[in-house]
N, C-alpha and C. Protein backbone atom coordinates (compact mmCIF):
# COMPACT_ATOMS: atom_id res chain seq x y z
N UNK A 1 -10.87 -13.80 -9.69
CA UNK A 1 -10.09 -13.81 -8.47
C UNK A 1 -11.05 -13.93 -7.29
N UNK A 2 -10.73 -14.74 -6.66
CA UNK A 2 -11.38 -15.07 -5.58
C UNK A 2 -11.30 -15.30 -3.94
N UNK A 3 -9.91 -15.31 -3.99
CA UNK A 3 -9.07 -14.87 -2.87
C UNK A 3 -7.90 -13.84 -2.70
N UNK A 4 -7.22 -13.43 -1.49
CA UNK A 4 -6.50 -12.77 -1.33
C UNK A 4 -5.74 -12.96 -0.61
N UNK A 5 -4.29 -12.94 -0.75
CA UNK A 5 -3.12 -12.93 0.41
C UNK A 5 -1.82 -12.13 0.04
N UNK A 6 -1.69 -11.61 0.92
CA UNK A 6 -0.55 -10.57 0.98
C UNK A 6 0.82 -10.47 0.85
N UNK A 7 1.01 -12.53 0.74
CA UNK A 7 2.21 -12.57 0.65
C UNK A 7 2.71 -13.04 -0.67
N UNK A 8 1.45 -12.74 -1.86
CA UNK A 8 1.43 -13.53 -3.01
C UNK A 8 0.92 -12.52 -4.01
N UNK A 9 1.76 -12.15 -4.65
CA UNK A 9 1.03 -10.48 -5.94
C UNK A 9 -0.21 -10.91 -6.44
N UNK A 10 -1.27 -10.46 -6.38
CA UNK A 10 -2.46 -11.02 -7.18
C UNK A 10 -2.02 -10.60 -8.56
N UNK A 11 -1.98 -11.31 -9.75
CA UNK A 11 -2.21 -11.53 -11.06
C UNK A 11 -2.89 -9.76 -11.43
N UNK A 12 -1.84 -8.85 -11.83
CA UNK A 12 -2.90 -7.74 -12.37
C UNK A 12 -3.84 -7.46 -12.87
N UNK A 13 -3.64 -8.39 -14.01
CA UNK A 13 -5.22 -7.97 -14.91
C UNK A 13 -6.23 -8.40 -14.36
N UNK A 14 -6.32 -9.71 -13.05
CA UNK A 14 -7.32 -10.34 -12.14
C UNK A 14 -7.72 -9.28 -11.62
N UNK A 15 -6.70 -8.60 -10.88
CA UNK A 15 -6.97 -7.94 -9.66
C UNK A 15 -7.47 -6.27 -10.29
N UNK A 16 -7.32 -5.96 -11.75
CA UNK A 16 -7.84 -4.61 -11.62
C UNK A 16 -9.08 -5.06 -12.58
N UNK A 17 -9.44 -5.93 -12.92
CA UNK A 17 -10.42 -6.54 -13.34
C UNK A 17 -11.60 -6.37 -12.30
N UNK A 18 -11.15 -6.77 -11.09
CA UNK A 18 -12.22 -6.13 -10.35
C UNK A 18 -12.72 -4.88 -9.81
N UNK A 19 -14.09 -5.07 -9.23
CA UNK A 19 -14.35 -3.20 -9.22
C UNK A 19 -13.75 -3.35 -7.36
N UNK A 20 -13.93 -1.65 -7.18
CA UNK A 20 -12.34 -1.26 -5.98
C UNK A 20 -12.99 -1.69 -4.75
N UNK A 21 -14.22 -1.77 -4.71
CA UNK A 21 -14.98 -2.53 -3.47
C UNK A 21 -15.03 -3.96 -3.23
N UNK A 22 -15.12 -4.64 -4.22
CA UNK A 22 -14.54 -6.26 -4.12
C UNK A 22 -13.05 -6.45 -4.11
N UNK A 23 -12.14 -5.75 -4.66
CA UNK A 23 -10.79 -5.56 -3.79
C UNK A 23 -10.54 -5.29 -2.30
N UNK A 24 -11.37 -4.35 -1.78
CA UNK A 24 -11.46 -3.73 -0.89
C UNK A 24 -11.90 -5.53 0.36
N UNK A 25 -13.42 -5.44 -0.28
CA UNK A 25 -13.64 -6.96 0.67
C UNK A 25 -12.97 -8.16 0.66
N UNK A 26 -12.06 -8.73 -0.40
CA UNK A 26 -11.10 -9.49 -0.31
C UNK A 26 -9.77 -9.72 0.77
N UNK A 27 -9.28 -8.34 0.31
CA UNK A 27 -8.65 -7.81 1.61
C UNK A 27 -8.54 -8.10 3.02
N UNK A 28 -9.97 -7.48 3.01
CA UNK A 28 -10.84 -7.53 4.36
C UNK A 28 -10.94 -8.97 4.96
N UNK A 29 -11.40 -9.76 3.74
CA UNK A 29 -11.64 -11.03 4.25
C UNK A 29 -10.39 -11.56 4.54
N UNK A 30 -9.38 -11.57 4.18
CA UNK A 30 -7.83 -12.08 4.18
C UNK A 30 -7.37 -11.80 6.12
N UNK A 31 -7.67 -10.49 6.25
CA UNK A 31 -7.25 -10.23 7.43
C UNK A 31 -8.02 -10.98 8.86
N UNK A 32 -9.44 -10.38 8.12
CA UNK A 32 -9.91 -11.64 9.56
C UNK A 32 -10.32 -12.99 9.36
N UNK A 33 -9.65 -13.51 8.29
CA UNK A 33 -9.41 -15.01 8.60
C UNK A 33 -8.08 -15.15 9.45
N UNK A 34 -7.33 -14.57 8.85
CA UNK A 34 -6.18 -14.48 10.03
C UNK A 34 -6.35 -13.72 11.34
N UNK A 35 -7.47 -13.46 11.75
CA UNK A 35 -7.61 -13.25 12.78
C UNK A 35 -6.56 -12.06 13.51
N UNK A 36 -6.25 -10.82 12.30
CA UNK A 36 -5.21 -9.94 12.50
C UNK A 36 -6.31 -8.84 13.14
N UNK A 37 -6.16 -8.60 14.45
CA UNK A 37 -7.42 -7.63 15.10
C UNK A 37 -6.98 -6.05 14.95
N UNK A 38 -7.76 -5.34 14.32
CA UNK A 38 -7.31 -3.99 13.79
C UNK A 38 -8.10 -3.05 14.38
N UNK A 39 -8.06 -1.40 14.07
CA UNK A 39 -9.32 -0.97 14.78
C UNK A 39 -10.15 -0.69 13.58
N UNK A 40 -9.58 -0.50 12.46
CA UNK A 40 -10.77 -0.42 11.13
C UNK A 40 -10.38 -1.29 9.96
N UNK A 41 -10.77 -2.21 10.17
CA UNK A 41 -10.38 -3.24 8.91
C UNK A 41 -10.41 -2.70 7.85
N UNK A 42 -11.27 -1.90 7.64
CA UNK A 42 -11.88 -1.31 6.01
C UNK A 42 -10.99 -0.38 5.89
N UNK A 43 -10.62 0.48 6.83
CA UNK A 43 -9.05 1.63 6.32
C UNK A 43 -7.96 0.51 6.08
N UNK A 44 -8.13 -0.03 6.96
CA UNK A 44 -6.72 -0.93 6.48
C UNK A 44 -6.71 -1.78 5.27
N UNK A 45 -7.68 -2.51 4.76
CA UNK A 45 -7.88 -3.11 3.38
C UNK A 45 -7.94 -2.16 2.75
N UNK A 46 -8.48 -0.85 2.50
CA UNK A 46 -8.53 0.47 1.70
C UNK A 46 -6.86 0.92 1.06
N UNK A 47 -6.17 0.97 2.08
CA UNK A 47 -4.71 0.95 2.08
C UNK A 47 -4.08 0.24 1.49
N UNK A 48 -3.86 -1.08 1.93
CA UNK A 48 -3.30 -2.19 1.18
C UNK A 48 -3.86 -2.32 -0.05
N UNK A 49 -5.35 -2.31 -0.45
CA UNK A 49 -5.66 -2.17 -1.98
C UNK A 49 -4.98 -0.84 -3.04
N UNK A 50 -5.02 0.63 -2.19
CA UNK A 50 -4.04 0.91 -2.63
C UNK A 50 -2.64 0.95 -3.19
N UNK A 51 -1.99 0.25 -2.49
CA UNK A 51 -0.75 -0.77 -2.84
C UNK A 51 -0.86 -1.41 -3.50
N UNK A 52 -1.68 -2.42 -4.18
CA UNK A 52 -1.78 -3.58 -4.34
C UNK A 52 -2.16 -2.64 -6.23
N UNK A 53 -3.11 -1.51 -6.16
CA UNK A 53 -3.30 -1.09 -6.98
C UNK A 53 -2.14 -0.73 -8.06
N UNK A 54 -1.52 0.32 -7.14
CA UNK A 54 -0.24 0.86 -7.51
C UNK A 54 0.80 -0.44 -8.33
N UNK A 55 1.10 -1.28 -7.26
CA UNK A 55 1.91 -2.32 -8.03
C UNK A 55 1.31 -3.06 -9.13
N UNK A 56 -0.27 -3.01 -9.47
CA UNK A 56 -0.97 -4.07 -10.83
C UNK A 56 -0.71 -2.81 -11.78
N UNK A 57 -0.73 -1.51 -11.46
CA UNK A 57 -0.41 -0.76 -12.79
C UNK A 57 1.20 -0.49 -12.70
N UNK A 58 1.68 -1.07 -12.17
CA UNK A 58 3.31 -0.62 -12.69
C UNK A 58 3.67 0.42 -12.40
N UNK A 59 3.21 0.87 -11.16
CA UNK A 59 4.08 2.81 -11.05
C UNK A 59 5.36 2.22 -10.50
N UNK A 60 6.57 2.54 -11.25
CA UNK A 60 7.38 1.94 -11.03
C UNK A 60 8.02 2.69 -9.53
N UNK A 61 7.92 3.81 -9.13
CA UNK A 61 8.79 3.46 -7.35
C UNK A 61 8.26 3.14 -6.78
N UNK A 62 7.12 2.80 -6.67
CA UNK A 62 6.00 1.61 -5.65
C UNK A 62 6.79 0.32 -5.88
N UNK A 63 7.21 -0.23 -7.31
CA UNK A 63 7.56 -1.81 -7.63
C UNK A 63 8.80 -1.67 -7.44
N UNK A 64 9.64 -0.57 -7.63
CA UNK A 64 10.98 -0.73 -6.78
C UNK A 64 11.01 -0.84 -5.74
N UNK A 65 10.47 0.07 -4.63
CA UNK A 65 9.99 -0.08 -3.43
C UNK A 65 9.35 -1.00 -2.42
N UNK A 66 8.67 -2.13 -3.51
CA UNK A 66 8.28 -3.60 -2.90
C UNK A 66 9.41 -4.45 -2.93
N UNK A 67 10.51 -4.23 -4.18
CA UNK A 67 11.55 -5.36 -3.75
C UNK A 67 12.73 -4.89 -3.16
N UNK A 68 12.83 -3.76 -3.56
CA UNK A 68 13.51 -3.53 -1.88
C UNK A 68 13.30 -3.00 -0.89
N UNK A 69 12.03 -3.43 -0.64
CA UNK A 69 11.92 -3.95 0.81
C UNK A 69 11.99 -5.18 1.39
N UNK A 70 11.38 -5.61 -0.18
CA UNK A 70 11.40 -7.41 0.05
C UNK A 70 12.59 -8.29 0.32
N UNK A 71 13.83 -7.38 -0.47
CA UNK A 71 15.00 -7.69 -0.53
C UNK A 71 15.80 -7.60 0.89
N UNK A 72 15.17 -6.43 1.88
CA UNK A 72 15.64 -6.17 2.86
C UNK A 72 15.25 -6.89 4.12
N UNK A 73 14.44 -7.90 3.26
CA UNK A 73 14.33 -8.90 4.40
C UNK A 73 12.68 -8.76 5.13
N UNK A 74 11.83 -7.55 4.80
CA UNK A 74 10.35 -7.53 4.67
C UNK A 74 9.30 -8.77 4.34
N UNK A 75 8.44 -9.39 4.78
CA UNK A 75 7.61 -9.76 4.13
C UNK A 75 7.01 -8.96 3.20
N UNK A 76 6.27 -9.65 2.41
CA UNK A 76 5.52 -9.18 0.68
C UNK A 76 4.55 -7.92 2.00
N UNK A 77 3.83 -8.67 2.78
CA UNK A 77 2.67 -8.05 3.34
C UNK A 77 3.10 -6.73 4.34
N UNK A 78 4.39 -6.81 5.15
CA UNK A 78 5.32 -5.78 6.03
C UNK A 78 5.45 -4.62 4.90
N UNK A 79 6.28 -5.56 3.62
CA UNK A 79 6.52 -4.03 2.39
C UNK A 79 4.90 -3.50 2.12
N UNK A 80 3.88 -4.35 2.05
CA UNK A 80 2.56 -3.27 1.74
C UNK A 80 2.69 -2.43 2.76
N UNK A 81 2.61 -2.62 3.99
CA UNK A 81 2.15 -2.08 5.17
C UNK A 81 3.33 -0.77 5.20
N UNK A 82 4.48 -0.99 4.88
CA UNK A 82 5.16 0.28 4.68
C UNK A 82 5.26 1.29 3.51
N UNK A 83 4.50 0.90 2.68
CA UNK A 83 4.28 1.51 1.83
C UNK A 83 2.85 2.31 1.50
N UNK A 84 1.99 1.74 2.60
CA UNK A 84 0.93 1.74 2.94
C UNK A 84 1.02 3.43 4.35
N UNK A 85 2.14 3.17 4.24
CA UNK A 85 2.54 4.08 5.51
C UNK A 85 2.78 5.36 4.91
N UNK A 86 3.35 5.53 4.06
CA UNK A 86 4.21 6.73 3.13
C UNK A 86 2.34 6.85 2.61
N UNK A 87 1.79 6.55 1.82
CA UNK A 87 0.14 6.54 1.20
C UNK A 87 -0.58 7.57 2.34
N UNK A 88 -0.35 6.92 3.61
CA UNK A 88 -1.24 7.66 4.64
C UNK A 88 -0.86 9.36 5.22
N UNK A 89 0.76 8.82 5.22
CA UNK A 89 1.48 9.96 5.64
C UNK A 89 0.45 11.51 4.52
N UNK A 90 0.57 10.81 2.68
CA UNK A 90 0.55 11.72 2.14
C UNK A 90 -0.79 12.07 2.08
N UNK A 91 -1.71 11.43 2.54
CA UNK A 91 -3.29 11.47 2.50
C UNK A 91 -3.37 12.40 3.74
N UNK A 92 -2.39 11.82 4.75
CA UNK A 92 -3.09 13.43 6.33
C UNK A 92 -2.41 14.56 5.94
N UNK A 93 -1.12 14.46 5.02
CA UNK A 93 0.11 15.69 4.54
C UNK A 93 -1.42 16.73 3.76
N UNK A 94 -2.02 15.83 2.60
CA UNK A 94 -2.44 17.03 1.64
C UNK A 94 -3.91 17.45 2.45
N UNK A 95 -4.21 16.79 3.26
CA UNK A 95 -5.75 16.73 4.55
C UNK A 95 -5.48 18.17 5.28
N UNK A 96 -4.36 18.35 5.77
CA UNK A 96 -4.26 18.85 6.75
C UNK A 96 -3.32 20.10 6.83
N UNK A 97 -2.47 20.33 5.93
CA UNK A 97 -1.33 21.02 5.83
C UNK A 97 -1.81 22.44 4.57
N UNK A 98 -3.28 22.28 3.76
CA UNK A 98 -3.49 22.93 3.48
C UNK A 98 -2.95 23.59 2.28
N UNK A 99 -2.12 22.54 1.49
CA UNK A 99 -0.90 22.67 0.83
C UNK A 99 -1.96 22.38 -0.69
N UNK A 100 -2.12 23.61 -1.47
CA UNK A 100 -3.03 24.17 -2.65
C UNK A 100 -2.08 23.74 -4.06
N UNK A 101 -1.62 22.69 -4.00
CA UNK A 101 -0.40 22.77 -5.22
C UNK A 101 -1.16 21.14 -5.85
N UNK A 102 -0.58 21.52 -7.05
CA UNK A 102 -1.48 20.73 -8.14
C UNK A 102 -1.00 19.00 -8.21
N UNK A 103 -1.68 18.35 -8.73
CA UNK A 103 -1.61 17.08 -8.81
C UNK A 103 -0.29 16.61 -9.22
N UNK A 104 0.13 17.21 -10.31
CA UNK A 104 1.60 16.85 -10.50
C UNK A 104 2.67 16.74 -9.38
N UNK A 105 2.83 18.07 -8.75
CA UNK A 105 3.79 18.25 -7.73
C UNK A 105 3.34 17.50 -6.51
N UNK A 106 1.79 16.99 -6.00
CA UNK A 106 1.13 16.38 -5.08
C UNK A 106 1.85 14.91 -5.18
N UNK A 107 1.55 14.37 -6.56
CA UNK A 107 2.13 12.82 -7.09
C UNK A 107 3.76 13.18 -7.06
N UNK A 108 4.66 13.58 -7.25
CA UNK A 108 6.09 13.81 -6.89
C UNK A 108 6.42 13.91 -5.56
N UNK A 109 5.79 14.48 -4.88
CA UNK A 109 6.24 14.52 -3.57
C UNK A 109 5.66 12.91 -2.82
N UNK A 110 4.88 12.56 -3.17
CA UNK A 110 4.28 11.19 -3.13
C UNK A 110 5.24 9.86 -2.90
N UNK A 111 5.59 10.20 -4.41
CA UNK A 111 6.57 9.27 -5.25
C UNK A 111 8.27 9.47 -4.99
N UNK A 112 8.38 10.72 -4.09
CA UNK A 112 9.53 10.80 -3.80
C UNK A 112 9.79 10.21 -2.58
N UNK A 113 8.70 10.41 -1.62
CA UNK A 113 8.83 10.00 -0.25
C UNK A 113 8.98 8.05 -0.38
N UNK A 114 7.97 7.62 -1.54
CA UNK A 114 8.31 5.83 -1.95
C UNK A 114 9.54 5.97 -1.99
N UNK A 115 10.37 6.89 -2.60
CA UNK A 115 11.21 6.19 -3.41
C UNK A 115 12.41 6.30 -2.08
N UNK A 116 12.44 7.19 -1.04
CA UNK A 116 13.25 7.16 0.30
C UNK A 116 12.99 6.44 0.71
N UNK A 117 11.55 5.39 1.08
CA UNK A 117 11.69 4.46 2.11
C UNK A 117 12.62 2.99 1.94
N UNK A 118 13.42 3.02 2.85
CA UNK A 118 13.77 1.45 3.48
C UNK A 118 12.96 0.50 4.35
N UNK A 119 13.74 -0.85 4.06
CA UNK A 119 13.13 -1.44 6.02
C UNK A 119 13.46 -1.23 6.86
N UNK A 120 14.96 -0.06 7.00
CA UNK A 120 15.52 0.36 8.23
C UNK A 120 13.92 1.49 8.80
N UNK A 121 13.86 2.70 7.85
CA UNK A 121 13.17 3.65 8.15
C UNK A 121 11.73 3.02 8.94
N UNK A 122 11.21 2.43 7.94
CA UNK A 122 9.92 1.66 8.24
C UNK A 122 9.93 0.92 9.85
N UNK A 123 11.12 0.36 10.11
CA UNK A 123 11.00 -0.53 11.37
C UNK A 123 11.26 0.46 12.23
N UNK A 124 12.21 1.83 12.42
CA UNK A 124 12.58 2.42 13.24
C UNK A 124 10.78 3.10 13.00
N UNK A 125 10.05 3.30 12.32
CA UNK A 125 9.19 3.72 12.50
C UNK A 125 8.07 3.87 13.52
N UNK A 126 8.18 2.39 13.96
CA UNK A 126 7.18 1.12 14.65
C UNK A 126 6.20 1.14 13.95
N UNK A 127 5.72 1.30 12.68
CA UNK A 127 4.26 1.04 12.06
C UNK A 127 4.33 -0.40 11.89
């Protein structure tokens, strides 16, 4: 795999074939060819590879969660970015909130918050 675009699933076994830092720079490169000006490219490709991860292994309310969003009228790359959103939410949630509870219940609360989002929520969001 040698390129990347957001509006096109990379091929799983391509994409976890590679190691998470050449995902990571693919990404990267995708965005500023498009000339999408961010304030940290590398959190933001970090993110979306997350996504991108999630959907090559099949966690299935991530892959429900991409088509309907997709369904709701999202671009492929809008549904990363909102899903990308719920990822961050739960990365400052377990950062910051101090919340000592184990991986299981960490990944459920995770996977529950995927499995609430719409494109209504997401757009009223403004992310």
């Amino acid at each position: 795999m040698k390129t990347y675009n957001p509006e096109s699933a990379p091929e799983p076994e391509a994409w976890l074939e590679l190691d998470e830092q050449e995902r990571i720079v693919l990404v990267e490169a995708w965005h500023r060819a498009a000339h999408i000006k961010l304030p940290n490219v590398t959190a933001h490709a970090a993110f979306h590879t997350i996504v991108e991860n999630q959907i090559a292994l099949n966690l299935e309310p991530v892959v429900r969660a991409m088509h309907r969003l997709t369904t709701a009228g999202l671009t492929r790359h809008d549904a990363i970015h909102a899903i990308a959103s719920v990822v961050a939410e739960h990365v400052f949630d377990v950062l910051n909130t101090g919340k000592r509870d184990d991986t299981d219940a960490s990944q459920a609360r995770y996977l529950a918050a995927v499995e609430r989002l719409t494109a209504a929520t997401w757009r009223e969001s403004g992310d």
